[in-house]
PDB file of N, CA and C in Angstrom:
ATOM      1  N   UNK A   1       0.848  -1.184   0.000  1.00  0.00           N
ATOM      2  CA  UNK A   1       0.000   0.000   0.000  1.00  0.00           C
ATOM      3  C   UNK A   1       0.886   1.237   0.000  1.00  0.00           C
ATOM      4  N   UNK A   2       0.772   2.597  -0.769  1.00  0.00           N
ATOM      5  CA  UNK A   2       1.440   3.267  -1.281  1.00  0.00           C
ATOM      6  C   UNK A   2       1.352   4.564  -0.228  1.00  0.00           C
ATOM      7  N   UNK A   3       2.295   5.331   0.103  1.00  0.00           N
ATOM      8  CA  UNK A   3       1.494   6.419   1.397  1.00  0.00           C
ATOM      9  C   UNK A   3       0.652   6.943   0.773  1.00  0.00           C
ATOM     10  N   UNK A   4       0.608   7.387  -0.100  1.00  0.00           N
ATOM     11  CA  UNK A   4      -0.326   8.381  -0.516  1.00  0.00           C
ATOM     12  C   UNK A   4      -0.853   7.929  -2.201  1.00  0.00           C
ATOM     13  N   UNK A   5      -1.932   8.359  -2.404  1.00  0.00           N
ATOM     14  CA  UNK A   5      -2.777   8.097  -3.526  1.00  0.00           C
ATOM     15  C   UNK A   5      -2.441   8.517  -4.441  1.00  0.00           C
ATOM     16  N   UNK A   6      -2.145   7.893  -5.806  1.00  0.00           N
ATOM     17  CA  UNK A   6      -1.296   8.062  -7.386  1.00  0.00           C
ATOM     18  C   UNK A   6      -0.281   7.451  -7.492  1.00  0.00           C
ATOM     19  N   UNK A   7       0.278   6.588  -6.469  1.00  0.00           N
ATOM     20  CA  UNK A   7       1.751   6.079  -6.988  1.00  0.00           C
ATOM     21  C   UNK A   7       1.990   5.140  -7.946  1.00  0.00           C
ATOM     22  N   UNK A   8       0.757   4.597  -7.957  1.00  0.00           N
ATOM     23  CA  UNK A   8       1.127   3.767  -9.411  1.00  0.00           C
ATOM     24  C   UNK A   8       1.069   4.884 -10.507  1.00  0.00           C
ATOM     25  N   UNK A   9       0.346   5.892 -10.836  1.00  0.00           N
ATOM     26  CA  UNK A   9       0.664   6.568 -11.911  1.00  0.00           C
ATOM     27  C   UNK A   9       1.781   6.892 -12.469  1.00  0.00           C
ATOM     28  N   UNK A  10       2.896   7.084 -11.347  1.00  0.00           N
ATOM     29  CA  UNK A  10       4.139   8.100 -11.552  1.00  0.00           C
ATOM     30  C   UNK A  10       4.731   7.177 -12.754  1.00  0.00           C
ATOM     31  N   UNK A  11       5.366   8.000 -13.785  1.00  0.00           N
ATOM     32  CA  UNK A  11       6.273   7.584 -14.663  1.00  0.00           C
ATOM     33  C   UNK A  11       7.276   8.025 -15.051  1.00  0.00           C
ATOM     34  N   UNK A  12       7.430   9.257 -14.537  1.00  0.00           N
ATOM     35  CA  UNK A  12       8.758   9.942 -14.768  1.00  0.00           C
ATOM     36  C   UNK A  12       9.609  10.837 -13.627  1.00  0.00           C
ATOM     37  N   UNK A  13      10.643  10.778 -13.813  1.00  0.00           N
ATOM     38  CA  UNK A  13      11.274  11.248 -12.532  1.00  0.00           C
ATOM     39  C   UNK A  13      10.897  12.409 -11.977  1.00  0.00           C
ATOM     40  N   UNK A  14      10.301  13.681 -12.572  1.00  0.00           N
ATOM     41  CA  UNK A  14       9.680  14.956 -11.996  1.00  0.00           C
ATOM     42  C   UNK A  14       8.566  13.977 -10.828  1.00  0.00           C
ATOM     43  N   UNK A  15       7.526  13.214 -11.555  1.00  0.00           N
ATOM     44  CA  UNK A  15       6.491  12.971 -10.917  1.00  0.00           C
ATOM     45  C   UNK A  15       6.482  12.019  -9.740  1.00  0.00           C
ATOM     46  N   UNK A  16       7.728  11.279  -9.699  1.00  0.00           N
ATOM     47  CA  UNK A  16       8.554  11.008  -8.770  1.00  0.00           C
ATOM     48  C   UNK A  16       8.908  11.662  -7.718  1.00  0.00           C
ATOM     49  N   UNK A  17       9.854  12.743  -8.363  1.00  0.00           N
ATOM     50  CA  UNK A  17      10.655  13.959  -7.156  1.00  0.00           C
ATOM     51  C   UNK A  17       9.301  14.503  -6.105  1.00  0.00           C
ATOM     52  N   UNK A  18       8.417  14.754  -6.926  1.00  0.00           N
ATOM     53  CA  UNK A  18       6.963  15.467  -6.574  1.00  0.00           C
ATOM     54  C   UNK A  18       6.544  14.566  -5.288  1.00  0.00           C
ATOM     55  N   UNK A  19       5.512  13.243  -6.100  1.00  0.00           N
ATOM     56  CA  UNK A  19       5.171  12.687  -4.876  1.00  0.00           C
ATOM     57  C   UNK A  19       5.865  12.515  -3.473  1.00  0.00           C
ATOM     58  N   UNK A  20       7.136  12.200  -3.734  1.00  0.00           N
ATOM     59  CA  UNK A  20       8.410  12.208  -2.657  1.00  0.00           C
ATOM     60  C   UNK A  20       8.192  13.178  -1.744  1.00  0.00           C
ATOM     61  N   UNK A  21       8.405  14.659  -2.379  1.00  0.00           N
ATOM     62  CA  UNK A  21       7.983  15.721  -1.412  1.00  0.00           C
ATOM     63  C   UNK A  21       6.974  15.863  -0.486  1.00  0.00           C
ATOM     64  N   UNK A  22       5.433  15.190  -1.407  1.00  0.00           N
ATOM     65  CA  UNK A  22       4.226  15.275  -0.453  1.00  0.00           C
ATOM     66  C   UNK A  22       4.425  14.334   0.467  1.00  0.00           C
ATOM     67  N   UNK A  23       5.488  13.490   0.355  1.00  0.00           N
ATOM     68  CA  UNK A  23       5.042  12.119   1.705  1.00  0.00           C
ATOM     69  C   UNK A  23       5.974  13.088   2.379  1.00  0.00           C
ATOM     70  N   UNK A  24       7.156  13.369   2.105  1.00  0.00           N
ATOM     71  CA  UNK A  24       7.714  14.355   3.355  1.00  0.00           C
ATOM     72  C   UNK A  24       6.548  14.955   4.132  1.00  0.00           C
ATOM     73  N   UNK A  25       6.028  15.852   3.379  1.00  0.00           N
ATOM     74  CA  UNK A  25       5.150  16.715   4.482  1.00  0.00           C
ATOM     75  C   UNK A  25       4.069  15.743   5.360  1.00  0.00           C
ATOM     76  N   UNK A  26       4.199  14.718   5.102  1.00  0.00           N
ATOM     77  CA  UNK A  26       3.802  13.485   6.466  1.00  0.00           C
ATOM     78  C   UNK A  26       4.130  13.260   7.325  1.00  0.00           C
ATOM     79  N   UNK A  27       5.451  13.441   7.343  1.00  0.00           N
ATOM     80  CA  UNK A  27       6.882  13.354   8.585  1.00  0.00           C
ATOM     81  C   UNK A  27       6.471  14.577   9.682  1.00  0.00           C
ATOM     82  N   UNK A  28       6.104  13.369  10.371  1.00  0.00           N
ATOM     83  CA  UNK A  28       6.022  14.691  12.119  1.00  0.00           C
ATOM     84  C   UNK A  28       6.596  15.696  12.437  1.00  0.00           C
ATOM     85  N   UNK A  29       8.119  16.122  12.242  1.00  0.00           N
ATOM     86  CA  UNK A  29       8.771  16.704  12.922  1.00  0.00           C
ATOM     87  C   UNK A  29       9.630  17.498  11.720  1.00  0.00           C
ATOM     88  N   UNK A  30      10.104  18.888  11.548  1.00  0.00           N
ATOM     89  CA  UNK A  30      10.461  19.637  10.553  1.00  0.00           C
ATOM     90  C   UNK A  30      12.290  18.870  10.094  1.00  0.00           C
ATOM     91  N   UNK A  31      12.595  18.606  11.285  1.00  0.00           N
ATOM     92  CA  UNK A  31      13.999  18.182  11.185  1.00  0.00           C
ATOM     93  C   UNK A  31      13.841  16.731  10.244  1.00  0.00           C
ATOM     94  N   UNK A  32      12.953  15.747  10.723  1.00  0.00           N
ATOM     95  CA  UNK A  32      12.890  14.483   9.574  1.00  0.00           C
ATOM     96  C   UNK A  32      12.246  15.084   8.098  1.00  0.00           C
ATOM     97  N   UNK A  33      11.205  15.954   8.082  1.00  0.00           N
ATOM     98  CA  UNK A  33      11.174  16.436   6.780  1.00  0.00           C
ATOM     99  C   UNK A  33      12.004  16.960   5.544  1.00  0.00           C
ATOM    100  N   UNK A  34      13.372  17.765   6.889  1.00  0.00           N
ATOM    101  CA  UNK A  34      14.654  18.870   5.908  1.00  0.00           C
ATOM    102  C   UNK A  34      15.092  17.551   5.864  1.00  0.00           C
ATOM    103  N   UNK A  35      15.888  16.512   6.097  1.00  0.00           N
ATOM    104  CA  UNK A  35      16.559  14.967   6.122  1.00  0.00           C
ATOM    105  C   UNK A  35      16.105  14.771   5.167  1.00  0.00           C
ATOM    106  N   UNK A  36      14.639  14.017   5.180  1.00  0.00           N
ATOM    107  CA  UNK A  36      14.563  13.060   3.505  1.00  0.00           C
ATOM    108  C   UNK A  36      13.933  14.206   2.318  1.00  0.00           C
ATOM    109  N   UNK A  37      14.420  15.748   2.555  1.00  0.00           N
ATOM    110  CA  UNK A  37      13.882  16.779   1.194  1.00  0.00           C
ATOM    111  C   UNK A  37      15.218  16.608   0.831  1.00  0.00           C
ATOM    112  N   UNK A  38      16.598  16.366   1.684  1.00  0.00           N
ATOM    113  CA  UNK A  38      17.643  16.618   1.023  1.00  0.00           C
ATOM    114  C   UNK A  38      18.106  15.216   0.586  1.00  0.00           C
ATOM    115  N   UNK A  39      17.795  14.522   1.093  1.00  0.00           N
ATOM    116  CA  UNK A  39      17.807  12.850   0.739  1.00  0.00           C
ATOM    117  C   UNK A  39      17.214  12.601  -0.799  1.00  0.00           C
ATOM    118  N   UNK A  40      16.070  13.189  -0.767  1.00  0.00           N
ATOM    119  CA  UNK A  40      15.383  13.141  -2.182  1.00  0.00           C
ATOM    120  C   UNK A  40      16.244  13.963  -3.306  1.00  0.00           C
ATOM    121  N   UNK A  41      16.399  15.452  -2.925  1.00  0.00           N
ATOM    122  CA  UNK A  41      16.931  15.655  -3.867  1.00  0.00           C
ATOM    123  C   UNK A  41      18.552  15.649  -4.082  1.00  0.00           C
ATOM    124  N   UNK A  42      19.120  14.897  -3.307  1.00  0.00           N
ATOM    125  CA  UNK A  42      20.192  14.223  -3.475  1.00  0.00           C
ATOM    126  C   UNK A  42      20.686  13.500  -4.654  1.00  0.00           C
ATOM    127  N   UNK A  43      19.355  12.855  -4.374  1.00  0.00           N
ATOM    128  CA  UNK A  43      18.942  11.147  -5.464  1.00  0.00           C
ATOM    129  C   UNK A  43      18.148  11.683  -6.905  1.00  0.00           C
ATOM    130  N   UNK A  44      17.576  12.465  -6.415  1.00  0.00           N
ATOM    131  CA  UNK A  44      16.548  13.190  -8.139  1.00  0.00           C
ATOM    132  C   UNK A  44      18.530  13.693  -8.838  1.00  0.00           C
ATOM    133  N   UNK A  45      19.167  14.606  -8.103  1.00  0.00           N
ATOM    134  CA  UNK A  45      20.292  14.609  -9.217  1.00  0.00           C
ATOM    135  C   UNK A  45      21.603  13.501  -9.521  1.00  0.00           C
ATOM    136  N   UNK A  46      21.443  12.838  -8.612  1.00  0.00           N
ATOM    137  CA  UNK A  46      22.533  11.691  -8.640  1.00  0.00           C
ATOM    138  C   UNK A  46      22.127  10.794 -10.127  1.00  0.00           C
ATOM    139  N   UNK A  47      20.405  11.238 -10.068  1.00  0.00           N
ATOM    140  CA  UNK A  47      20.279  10.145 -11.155  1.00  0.00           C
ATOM    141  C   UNK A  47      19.558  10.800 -12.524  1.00  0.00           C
ATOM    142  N   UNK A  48      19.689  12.017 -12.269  1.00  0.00           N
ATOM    143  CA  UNK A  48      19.140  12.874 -13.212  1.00  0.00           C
ATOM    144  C   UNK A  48      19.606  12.688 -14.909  1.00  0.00           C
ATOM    145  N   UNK A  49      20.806  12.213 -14.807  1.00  0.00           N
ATOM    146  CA  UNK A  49      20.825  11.839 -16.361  1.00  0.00           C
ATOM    147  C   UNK A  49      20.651  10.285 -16.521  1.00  0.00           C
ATOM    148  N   UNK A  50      19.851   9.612 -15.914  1.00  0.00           N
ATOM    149  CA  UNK A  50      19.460   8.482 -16.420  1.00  0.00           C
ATOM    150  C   UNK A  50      18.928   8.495 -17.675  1.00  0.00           C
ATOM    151  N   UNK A  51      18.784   7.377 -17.937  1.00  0.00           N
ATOM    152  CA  UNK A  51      17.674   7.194 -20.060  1.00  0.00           C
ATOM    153  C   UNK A  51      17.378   6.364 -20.188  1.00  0.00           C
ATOM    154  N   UNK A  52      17.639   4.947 -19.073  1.00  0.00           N
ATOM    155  CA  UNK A  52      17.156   3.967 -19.311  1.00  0.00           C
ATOM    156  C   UNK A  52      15.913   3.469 -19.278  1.00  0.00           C
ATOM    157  N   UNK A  53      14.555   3.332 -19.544  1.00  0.00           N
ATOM    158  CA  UNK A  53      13.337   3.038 -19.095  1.00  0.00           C
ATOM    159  C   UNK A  53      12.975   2.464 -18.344  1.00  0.00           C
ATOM    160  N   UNK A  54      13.532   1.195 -18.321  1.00  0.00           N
ATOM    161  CA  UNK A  54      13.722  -0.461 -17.338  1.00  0.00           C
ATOM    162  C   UNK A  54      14.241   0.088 -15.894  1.00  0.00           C
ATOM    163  N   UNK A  55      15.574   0.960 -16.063  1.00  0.00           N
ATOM    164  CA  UNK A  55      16.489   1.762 -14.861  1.00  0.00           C
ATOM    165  C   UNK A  55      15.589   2.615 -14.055  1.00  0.00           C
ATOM    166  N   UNK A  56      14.912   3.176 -14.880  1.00  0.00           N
ATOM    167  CA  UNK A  56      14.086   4.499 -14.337  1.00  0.00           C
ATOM    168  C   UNK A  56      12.840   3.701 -13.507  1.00  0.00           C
ATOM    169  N   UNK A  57      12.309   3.160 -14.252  1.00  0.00           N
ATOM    170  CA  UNK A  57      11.089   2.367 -13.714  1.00  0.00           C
ATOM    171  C   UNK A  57      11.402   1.729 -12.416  1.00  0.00           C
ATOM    172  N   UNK A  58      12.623   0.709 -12.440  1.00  0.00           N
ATOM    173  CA  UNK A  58      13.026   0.171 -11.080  1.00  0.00           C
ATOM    174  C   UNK A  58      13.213   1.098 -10.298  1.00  0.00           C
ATOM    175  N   UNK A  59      13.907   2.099 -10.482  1.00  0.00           N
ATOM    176  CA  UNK A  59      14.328   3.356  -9.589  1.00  0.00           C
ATOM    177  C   UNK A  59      13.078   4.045  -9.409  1.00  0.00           C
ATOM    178  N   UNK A  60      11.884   3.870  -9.596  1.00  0.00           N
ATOM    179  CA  UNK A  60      10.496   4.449  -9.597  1.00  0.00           C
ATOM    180  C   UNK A  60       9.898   3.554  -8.313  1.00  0.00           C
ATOM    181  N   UNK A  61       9.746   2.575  -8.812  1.00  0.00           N
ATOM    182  CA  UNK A  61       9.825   1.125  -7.731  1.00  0.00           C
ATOM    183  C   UNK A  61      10.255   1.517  -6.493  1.00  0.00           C
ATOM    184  N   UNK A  62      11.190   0.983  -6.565  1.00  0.00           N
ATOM    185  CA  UNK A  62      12.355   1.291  -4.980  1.00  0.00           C
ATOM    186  C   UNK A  62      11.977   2.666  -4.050  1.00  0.00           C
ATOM    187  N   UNK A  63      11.555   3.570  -4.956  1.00  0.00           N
ATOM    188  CA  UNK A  63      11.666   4.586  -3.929  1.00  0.00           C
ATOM    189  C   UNK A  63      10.121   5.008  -3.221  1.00  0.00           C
ATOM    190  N   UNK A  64       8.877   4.737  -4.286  1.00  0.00           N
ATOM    191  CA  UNK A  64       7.959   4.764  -3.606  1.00  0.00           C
ATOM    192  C   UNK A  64       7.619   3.054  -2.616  1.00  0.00           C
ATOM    193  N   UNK A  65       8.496   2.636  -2.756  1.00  0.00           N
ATOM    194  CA  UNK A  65       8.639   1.249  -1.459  1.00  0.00           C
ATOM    195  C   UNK A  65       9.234   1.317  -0.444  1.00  0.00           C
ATOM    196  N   UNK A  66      10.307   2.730  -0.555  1.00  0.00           N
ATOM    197  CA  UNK A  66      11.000   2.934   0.555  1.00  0.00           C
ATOM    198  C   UNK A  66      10.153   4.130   0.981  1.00  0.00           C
ATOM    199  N   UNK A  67       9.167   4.360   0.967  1.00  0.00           N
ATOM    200  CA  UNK A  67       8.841   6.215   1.282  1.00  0.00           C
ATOM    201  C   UNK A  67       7.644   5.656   2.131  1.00  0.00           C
ATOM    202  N   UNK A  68       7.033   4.340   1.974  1.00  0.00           N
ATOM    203  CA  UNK A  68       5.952   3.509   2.170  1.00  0.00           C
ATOM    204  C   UNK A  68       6.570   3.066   3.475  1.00  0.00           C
ATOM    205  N   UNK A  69       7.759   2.605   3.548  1.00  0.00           N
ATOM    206  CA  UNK A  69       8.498   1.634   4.807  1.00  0.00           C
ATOM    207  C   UNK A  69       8.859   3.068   5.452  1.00  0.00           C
ATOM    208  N   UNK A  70       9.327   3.590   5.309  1.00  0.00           N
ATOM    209  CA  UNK A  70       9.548   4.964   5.857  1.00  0.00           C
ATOM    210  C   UNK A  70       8.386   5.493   6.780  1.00  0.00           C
ATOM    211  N   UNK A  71       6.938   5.791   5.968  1.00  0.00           N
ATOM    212  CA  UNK A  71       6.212   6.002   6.816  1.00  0.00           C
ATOM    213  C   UNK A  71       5.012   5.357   7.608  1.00  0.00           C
ATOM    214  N   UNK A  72       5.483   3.821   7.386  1.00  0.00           N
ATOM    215  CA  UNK A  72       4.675   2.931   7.725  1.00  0.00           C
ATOM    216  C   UNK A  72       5.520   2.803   8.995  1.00  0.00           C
ATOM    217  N   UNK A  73       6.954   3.218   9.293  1.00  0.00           N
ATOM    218  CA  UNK A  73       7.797   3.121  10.550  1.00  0.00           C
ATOM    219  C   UNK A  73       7.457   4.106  11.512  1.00  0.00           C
ATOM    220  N   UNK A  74       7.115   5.429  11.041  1.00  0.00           N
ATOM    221  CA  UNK A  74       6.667   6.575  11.603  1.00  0.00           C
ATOM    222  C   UNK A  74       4.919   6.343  12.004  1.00  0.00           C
ATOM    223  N   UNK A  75       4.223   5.664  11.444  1.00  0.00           N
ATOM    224  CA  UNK A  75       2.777   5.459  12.306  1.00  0.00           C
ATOM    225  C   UNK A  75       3.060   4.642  13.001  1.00  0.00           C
ATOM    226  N   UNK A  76       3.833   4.135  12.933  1.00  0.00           N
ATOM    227  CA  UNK A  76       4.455   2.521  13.979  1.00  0.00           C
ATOM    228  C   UNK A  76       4.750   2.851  15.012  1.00  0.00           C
ATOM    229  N   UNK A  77       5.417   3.861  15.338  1.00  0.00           N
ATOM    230  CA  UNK A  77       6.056   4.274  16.667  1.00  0.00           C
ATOM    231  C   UNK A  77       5.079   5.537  16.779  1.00  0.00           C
ATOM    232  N   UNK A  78       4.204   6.135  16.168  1.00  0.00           N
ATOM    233  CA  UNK A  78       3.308   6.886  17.119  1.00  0.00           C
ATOM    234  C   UNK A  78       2.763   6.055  17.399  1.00  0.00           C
ATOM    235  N   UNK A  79       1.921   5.235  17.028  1.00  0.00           N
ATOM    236  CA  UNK A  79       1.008   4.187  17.527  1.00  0.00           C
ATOM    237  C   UNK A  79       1.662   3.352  18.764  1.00  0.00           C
ATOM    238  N   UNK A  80       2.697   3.355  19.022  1.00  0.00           N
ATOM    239  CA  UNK A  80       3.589   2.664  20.265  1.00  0.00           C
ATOM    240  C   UNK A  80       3.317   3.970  21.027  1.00  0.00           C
ATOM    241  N   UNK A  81       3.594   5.308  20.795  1.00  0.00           N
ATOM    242  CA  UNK A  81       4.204   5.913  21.744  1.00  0.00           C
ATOM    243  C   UNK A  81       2.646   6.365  22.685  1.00  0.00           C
ATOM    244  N   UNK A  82       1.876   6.522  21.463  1.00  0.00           N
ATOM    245  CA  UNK A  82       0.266   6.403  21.732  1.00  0.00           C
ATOM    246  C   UNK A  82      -0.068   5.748  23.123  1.00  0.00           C
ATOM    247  N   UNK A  83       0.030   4.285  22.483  1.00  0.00           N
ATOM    248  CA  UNK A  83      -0.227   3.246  23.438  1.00  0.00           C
ATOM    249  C   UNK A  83       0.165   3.279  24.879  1.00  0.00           C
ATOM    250  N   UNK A  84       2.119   3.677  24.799  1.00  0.00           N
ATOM    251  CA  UNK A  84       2.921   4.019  25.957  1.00  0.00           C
ATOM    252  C   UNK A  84       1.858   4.713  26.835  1.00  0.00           C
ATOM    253  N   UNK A  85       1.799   6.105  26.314  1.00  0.00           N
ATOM    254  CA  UNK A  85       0.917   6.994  27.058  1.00  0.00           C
ATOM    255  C   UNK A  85      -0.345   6.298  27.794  1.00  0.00           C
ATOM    256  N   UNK A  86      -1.215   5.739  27.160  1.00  0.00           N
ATOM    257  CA  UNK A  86      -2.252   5.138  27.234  1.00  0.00           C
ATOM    258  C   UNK A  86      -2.302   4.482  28.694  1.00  0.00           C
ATOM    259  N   UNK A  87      -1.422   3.453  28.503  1.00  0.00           N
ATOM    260  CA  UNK A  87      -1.137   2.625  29.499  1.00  0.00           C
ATOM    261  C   UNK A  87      -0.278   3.326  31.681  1.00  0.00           C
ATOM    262  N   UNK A  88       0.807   4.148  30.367  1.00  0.00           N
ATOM    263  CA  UNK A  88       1.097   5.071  32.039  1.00  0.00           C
ATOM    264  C   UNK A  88      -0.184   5.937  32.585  1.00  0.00           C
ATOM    265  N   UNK A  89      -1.430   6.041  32.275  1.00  0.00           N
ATOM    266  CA  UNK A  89      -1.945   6.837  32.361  1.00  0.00           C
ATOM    267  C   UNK A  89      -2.917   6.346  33.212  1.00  0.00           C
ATOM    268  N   UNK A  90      -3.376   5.048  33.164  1.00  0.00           N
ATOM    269  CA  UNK A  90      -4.129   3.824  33.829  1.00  0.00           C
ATOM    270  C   UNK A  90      -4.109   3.640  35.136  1.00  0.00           C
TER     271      UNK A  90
END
């Protein structure tokens, strides 16, 4: 499951760089947001002269799978820290 809605659409690296950004603004805290904006566009120019289709596509792959594990880790531990609370509170 994709964080956010359209990721199967993406086909090209702009629309890539893009979605990337909006899952940032998911990230709780401003300091993990500046981290993976510069993480992203790290990687949008590291690979900016790609041409391969097959390359691009996998590299399309990978990153909305890592942006998914990324913030499937971040509801994970609010949902712990949630709970934490929950329980000291009892």
């Amino acid at each position: 499951m994709s964080p956010l809605a359209g990721a199967e659409l993406i086909q090209t690296p702009v629309q890539l760089y893009r979605y990337l950004l909006r899952c940032c603004r998911l990230l709780p805290t401003t300091a993990m947001q500046q981290h993976y904006h510069h993480a992203i566009r790290q990687g949008y120019n590291s690979h900016s002269d790609e041409d391969n289709p097959e390359r691009i596509k996998m590299i399309i792959l990978r990153a909305v799978a890592d942006a998914d594990w990324i913030l499937d880790k971040v509801r994970m531990k609010a949902l712990f820290d949630i709970m934490l609370l929950h329980k000291c509170t009892l």
